[in-house]
PDB file of N, CA and C in Angstrom:
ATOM      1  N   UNK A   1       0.836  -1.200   0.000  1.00  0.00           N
ATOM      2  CA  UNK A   1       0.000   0.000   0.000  1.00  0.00           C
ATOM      3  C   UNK A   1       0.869   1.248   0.000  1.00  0.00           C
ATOM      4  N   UNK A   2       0.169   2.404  -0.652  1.00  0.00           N
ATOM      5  CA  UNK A   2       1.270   3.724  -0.852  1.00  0.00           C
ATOM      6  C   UNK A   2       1.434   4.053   0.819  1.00  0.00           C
ATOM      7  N   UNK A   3       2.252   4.526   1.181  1.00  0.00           N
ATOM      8  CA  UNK A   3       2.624   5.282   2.656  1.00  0.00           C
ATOM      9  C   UNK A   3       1.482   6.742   2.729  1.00  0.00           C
ATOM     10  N   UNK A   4       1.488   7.346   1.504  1.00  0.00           N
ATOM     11  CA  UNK A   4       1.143   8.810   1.598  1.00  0.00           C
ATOM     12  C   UNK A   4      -0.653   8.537   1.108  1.00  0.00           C
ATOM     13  N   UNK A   5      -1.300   7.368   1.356  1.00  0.00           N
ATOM     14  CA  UNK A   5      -2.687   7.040   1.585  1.00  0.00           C
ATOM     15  C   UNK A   5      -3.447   8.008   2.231  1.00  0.00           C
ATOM     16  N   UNK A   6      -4.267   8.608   1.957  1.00  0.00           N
ATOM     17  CA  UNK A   6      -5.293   9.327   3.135  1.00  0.00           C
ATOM     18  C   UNK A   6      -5.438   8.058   4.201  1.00  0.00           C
ATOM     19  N   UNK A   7      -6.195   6.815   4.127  1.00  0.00           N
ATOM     20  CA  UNK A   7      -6.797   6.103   5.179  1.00  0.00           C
ATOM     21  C   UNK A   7      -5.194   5.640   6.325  1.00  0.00           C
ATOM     22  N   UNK A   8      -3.986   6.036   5.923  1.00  0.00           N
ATOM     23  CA  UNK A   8      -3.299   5.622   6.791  1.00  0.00           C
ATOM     24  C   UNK A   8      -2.279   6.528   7.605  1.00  0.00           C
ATOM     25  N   UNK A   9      -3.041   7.060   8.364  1.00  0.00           N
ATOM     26  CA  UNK A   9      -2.066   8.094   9.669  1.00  0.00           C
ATOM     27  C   UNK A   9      -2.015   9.598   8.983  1.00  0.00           C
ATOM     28  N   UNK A  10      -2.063  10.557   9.371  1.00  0.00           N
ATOM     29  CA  UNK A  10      -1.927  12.060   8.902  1.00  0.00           C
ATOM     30  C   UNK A  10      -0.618  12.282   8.567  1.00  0.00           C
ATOM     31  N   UNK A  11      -1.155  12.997   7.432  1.00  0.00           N
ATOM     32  CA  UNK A  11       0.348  13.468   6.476  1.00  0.00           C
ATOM     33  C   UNK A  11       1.168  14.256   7.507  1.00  0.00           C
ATOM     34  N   UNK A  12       2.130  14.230   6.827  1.00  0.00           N
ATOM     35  CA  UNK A  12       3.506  15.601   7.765  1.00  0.00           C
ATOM     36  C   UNK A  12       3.902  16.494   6.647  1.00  0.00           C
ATOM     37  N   UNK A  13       4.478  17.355   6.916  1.00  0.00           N
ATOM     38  CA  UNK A  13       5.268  18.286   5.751  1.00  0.00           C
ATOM     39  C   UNK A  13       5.898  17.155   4.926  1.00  0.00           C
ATOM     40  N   UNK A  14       6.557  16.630   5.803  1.00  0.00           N
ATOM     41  CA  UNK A  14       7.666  15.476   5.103  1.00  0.00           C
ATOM     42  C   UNK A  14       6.890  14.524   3.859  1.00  0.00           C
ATOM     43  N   UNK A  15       5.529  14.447   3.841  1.00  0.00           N
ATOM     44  CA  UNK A  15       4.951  13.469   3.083  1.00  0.00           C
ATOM     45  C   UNK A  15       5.019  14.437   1.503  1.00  0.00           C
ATOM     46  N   UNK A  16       5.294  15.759   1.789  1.00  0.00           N
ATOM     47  CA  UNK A  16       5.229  16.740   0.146  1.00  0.00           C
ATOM     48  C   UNK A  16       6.345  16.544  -0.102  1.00  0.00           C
ATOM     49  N   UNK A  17       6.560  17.099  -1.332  1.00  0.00           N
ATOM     50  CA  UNK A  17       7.794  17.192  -1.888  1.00  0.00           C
ATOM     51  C   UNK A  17       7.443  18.584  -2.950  1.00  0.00           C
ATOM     52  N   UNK A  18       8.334  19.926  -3.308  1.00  0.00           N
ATOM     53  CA  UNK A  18       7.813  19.938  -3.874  1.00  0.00           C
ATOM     54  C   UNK A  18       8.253  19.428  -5.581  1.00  0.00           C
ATOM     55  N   UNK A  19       7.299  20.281  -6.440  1.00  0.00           N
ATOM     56  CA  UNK A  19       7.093  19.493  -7.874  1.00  0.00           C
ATOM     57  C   UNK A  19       6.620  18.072  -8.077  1.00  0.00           C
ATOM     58  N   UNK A  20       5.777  17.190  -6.467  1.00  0.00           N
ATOM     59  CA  UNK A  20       5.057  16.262  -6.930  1.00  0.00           C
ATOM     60  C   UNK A  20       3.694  16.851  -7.507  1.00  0.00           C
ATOM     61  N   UNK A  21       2.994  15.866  -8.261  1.00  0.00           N
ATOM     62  CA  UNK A  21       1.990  16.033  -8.963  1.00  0.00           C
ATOM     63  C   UNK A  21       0.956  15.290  -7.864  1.00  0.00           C
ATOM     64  N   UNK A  22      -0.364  15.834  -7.554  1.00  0.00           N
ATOM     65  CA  UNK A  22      -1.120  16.211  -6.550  1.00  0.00           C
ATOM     66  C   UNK A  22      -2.561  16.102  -7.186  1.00  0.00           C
ATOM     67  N   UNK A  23      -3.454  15.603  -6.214  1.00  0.00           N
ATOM     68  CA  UNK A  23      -4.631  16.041  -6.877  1.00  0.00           C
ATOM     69  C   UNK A  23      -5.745  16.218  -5.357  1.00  0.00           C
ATOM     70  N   UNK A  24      -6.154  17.493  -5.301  1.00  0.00           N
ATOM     71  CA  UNK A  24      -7.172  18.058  -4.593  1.00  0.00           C
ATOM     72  C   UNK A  24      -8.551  18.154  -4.532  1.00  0.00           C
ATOM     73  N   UNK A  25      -9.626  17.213  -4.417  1.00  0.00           N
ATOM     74  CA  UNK A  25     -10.834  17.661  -4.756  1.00  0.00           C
ATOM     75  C   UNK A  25     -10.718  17.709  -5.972  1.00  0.00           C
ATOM     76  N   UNK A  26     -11.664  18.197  -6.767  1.00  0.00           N
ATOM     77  CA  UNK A  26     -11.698  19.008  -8.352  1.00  0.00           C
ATOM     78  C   UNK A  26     -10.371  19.342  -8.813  1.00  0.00           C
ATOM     79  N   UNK A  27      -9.103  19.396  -7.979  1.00  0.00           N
ATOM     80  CA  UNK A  27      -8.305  20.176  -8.357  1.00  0.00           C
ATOM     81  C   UNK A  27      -6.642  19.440  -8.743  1.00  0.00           C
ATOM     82  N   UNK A  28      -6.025  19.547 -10.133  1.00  0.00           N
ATOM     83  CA  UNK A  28      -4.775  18.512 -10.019  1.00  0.00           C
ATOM     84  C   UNK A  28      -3.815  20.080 -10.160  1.00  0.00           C
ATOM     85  N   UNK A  29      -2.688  19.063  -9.734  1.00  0.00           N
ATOM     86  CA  UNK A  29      -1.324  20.559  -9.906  1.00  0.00           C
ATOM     87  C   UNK A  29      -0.248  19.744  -9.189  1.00  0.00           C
ATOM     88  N   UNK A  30       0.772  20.856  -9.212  1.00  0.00           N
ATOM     89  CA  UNK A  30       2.228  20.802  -8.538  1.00  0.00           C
ATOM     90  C   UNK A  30       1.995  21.392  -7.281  1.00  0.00           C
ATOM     91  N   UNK A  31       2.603  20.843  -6.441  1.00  0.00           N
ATOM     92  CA  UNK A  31       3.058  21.542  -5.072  1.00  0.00           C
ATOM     93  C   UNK A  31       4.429  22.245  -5.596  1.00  0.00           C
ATOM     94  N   UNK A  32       4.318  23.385  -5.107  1.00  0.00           N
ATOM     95  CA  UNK A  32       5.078  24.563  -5.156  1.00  0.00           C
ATOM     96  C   UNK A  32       5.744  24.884  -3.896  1.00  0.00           C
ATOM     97  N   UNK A  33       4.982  24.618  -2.787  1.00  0.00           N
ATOM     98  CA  UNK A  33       5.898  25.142  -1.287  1.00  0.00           C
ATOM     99  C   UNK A  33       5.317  24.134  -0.774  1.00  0.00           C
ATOM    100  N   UNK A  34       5.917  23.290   0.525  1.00  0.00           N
ATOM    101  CA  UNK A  34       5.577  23.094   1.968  1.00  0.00           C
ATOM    102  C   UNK A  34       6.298  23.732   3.023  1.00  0.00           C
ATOM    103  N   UNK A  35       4.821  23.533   3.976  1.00  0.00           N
ATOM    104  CA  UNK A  35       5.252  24.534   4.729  1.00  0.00           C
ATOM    105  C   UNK A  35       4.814  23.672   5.837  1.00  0.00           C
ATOM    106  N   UNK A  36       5.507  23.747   7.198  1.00  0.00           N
ATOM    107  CA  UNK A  36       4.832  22.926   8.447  1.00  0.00           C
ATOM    108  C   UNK A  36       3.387  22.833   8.718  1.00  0.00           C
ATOM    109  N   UNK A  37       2.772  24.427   7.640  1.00  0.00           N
ATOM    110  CA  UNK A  37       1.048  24.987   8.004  1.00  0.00           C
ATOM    111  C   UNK A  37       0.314  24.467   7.133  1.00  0.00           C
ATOM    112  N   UNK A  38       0.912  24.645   6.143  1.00  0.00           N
ATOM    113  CA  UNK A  38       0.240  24.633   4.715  1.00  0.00           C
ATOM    114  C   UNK A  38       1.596  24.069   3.595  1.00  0.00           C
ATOM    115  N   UNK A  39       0.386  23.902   2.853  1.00  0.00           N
ATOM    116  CA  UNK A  39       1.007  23.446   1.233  1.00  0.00           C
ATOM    117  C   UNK A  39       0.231  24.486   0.002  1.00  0.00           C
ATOM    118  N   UNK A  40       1.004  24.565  -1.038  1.00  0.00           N
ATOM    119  CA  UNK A  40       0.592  25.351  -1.896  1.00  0.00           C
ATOM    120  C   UNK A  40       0.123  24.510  -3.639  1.00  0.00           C
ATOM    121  N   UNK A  41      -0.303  24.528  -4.004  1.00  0.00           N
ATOM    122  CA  UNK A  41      -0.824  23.744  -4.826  1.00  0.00           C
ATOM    123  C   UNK A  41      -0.926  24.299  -6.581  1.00  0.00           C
ATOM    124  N   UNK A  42      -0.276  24.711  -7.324  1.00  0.00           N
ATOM    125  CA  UNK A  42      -0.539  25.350  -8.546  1.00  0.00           C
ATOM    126  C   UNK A  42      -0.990  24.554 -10.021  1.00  0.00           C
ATOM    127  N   UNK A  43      -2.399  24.919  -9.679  1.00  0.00           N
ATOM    128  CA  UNK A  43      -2.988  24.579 -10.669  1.00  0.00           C
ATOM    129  C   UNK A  43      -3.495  25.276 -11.920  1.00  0.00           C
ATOM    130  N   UNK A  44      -2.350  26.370 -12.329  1.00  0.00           N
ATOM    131  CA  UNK A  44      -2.795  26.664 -13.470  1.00  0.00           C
ATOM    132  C   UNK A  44      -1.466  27.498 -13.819  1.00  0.00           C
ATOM    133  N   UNK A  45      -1.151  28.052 -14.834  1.00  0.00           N
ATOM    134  CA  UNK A  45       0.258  29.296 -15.364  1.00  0.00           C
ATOM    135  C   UNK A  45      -0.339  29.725 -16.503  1.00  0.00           C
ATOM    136  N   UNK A  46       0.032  31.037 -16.397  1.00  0.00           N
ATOM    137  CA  UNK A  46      -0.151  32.031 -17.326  1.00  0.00           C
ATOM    138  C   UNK A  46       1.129  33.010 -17.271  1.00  0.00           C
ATOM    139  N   UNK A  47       0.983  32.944 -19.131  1.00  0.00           N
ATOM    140  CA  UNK A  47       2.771  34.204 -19.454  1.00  0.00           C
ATOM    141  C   UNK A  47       2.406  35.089 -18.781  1.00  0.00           C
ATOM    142  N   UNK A  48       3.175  35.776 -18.472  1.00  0.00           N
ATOM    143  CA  UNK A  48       3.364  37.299 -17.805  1.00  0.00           C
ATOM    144  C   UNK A  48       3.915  37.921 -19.314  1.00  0.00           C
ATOM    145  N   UNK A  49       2.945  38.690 -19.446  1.00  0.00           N
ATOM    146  CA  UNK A  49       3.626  39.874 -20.511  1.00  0.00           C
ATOM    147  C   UNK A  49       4.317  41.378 -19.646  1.00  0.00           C
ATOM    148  N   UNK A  50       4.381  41.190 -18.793  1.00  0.00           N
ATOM    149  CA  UNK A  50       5.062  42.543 -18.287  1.00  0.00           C
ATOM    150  C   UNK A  50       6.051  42.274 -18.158  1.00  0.00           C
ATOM    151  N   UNK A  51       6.944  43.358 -18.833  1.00  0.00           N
ATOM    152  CA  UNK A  51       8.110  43.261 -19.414  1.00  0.00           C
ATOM    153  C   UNK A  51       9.295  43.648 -18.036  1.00  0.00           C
ATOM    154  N   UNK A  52       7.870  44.283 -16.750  1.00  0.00           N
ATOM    155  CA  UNK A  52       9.231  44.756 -15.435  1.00  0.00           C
ATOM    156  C   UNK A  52       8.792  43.586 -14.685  1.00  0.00           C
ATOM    157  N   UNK A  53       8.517  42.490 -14.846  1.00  0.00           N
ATOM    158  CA  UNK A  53       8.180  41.166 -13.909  1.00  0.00           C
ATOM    159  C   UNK A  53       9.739  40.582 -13.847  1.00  0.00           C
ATOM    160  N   UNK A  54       9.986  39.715 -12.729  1.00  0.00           N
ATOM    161  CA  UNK A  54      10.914  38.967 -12.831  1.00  0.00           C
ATOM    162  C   UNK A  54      10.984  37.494 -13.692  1.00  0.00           C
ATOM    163  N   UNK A  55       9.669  37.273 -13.147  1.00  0.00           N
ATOM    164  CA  UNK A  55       9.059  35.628 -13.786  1.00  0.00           C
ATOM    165  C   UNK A  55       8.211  35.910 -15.283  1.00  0.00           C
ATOM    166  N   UNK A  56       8.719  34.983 -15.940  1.00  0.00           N
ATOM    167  CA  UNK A  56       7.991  34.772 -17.051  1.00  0.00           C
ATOM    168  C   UNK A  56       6.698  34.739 -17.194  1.00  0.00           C
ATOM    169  N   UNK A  57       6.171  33.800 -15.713  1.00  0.00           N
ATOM    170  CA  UNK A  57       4.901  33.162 -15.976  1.00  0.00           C
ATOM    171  C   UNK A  57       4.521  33.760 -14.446  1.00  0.00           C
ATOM    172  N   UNK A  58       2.728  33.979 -15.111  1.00  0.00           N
ATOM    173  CA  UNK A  58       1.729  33.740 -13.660  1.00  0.00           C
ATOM    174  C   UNK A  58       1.312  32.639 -13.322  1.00  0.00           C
ATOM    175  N   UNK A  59       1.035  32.673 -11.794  1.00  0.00           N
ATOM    176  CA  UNK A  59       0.475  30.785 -11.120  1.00  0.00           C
ATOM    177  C   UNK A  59      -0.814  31.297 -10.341  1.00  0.00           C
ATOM    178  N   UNK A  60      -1.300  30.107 -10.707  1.00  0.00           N
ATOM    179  CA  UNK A  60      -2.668  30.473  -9.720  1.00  0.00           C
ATOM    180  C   UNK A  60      -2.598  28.574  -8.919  1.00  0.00           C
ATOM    181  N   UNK A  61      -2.291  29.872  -7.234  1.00  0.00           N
ATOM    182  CA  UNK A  61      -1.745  28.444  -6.394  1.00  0.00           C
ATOM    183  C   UNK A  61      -3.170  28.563  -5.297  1.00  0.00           C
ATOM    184  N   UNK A  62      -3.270  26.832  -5.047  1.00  0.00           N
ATOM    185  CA  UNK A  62      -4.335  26.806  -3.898  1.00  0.00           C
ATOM    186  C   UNK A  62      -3.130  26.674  -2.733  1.00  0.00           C
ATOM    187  N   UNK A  63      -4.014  26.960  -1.230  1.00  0.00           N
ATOM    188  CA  UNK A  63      -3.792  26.971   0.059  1.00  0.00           C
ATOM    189  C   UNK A  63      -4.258  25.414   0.583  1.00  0.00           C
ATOM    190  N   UNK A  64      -3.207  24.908   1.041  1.00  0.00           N
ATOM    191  CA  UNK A  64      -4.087  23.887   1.291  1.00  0.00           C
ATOM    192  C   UNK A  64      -3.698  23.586   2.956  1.00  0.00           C
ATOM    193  N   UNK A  65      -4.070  23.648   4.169  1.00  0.00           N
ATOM    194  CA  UNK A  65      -3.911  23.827   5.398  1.00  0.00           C
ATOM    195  C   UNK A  65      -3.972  22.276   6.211  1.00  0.00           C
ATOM    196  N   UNK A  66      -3.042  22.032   7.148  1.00  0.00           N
ATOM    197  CA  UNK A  66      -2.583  21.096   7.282  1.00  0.00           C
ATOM    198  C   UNK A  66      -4.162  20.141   7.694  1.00  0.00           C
ATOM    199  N   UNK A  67      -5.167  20.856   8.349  1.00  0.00           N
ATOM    200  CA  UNK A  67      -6.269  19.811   8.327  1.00  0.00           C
ATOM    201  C   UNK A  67      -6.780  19.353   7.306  1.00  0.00           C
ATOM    202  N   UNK A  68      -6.311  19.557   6.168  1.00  0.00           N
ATOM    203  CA  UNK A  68      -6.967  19.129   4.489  1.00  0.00           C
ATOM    204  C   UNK A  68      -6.089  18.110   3.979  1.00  0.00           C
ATOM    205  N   UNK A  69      -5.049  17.752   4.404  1.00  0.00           N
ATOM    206  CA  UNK A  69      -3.607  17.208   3.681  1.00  0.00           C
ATOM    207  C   UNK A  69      -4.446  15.323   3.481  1.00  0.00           C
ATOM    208  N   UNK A  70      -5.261  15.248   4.246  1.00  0.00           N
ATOM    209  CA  UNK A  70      -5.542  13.929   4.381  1.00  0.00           C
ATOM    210  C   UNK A  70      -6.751  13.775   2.905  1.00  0.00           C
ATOM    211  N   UNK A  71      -6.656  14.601   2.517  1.00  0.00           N
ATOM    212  CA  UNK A  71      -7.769  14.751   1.445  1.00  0.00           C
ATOM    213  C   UNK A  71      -6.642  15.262   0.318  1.00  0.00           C
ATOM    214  N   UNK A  72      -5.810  15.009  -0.225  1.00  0.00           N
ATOM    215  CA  UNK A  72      -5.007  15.114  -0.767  1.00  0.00           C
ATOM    216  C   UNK A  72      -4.316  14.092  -1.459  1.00  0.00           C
ATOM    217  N   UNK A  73      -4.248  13.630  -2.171  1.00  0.00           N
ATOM    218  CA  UNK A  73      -4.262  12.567  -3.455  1.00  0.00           C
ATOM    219  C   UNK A  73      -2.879  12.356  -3.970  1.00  0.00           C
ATOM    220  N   UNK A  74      -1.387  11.970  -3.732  1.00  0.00           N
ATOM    221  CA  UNK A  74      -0.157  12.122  -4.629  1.00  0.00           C
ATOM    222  C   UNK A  74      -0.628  11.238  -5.744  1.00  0.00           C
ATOM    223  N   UNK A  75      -0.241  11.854  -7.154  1.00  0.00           N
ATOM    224  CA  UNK A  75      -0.388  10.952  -7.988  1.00  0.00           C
ATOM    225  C   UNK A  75       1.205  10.561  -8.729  1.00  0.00           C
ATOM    226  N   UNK A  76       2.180  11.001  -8.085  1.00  0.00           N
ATOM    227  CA  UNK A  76       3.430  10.719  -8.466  1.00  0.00           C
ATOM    228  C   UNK A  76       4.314  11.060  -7.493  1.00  0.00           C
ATOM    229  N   UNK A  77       5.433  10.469  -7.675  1.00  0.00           N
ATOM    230  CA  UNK A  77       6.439  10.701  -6.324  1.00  0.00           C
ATOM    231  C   UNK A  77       7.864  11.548  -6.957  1.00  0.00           C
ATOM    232  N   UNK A  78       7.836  12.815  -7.532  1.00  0.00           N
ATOM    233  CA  UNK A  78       9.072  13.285  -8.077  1.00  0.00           C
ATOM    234  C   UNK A  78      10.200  13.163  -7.149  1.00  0.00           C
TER     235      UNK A  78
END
């Protein structure tokens, strides 16, 4: 059985990684940050056309707070 199962014991920071591939509710993406509180979840990018940005691209990241982690799906282990 996978370790990072919802039905078996509550996740830790340690169970993210980021750049695994994730799936939330309705929602699939990359984890982008863990954090002891939260995890961040980006499920979507868009170019940045502004030319005074640092980053190329925009992200649209979910919050995901450590009482949710058990509802949280890895679908790959990068």
């Amino acid at each position: 059985m996978d370790s990072n199962a919802p039905s078996q014991g509550k996740p830790t920071p340690t169970t993210f990684q980021v750049g695994q591939l994730v799936k939330w509710g309705k929602y699939q993406g990359n984890i982008r940050h863990v954090d002891i509180d939260y995890i961040t979840i980006c499920i979507k990018t868009y170019p940045n056309d502004d030319s005074y940005r640092k980053r190329n691209q925009r992200e649209v990241c979910l919050l995901c707070f450590t009482h949710q982690w058990n509802d949280v799906i890895i679908q790959d282990n990068n």
